[in-house]
Protein backbone atom coordinates (compact mmCIF):
# COMPACT_ATOMS: atom_id res chain seq x y z
CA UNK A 1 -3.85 -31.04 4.76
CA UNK A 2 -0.18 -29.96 4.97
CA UNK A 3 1.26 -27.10 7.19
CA UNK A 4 1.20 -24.33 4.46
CA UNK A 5 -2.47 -24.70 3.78
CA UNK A 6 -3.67 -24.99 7.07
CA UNK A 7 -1.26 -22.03 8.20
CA UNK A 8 -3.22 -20.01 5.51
CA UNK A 9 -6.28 -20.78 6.49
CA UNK A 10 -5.25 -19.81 9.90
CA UNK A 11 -4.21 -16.37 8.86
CA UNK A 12 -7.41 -15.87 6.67
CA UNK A 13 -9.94 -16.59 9.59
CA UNK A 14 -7.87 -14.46 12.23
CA UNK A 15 -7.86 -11.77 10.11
CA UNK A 16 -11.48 -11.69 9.43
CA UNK A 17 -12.22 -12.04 13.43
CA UNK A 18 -9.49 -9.21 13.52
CA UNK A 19 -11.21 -7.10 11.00
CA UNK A 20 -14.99 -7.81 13.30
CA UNK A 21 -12.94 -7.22 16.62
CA UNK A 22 -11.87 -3.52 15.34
CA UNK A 23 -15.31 -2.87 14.01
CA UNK A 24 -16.94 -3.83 17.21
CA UNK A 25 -14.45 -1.46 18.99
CA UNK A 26 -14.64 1.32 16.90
CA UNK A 27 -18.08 1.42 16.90
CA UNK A 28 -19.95 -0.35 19.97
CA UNK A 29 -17.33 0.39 22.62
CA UNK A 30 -16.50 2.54 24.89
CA UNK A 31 -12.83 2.40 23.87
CA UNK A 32 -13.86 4.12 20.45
CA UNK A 33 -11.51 7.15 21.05
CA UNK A 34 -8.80 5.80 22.10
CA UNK A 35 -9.01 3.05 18.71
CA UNK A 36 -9.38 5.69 16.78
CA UNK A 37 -6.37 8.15 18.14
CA UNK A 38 -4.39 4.41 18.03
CA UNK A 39 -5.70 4.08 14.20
CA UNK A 40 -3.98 7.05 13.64
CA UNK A 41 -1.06 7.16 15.39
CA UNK A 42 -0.29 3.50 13.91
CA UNK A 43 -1.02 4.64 10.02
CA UNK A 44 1.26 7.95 10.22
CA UNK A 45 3.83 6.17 12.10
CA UNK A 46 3.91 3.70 9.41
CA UNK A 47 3.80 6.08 6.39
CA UNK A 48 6.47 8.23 7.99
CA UNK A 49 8.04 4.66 9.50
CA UNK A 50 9.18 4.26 5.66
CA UNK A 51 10.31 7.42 4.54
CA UNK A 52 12.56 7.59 7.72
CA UNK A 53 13.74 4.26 6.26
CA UNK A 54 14.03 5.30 2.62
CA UNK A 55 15.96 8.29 3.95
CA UNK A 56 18.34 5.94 5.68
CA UNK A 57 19.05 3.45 2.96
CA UNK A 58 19.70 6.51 0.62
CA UNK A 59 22.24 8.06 3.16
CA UNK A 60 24.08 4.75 4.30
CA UNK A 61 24.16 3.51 0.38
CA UNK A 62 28.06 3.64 -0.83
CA UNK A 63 27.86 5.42 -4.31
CA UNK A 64 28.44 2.65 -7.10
CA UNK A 65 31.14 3.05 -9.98
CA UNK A 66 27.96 1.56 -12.45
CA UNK A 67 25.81 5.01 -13.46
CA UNK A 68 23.76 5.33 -15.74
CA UNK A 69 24.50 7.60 -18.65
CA UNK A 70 23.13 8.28 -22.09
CA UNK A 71 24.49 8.12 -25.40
CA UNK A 72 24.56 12.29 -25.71
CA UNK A 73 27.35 11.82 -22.87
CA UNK A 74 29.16 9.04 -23.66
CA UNK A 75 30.04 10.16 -27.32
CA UNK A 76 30.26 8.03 -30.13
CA UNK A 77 30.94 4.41 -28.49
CA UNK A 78 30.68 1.34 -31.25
CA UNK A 79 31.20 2.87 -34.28
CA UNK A 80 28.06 3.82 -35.61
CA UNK A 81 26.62 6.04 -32.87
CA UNK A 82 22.87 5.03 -33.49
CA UNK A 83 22.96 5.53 -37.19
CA UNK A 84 25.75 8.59 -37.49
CA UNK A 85 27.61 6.96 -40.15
CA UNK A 86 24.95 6.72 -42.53
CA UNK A 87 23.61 10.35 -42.33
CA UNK A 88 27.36 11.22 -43.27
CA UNK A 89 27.59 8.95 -46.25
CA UNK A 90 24.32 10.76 -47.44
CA UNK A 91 26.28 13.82 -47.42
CA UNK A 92 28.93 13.19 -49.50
CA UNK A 93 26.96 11.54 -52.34
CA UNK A 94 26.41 8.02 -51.54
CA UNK A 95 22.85 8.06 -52.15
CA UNK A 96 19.74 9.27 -53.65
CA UNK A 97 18.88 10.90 -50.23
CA UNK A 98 20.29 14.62 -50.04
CA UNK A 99 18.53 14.91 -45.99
CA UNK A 100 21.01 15.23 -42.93
């Protein structure tokens, strides 16, 4: 067995025991308050652990010169502009088509 299977199986059975350790303190022990007010604590923490970072990373992140912008503002670029040229020949008689 090499190391990466046998440090998976590792993590698999401590998490089970972890997952009957909790369970037999939440619910047989007399430390059930305190687990749960730690359950807690832990789960907001971690929720509001990464928006606090989120918030950071946006704040700290130097604005880039690469945006992203649409073809309404950028104008024409290329020639065609997504088909413009050909709604113009229409107009002036170079088809059977007489829609803009």
């Amino acid at each position: 067995m090499d190391k990466r299977k046998g440090i998976g199986i590792m993590i698999f059975t401590l998490s089970i025991a972890g997952f009957f350790v909790y369970a037999y303190l939440l619910m047989l022990s007399e430390w059930s308050p305190i687990i749960q007010q730690l359950s807690m604590l832990m789960i907001v923490g971690g929720i509001l652990g990464a928006i606090a970072w989120i918030g950071y990373v946006t704040a700290t992140t130097r604005a880039t010169s690469a945006t992203i912008t649409s073809y309404d503002d950028v104008g024409d670029v290329g020639g065609s502009g997504g088909g413009g040229g050909d709604k113009s020949e229409n107009r002036n008689g170079g088809g059977g088509d007489s829609t803009p």
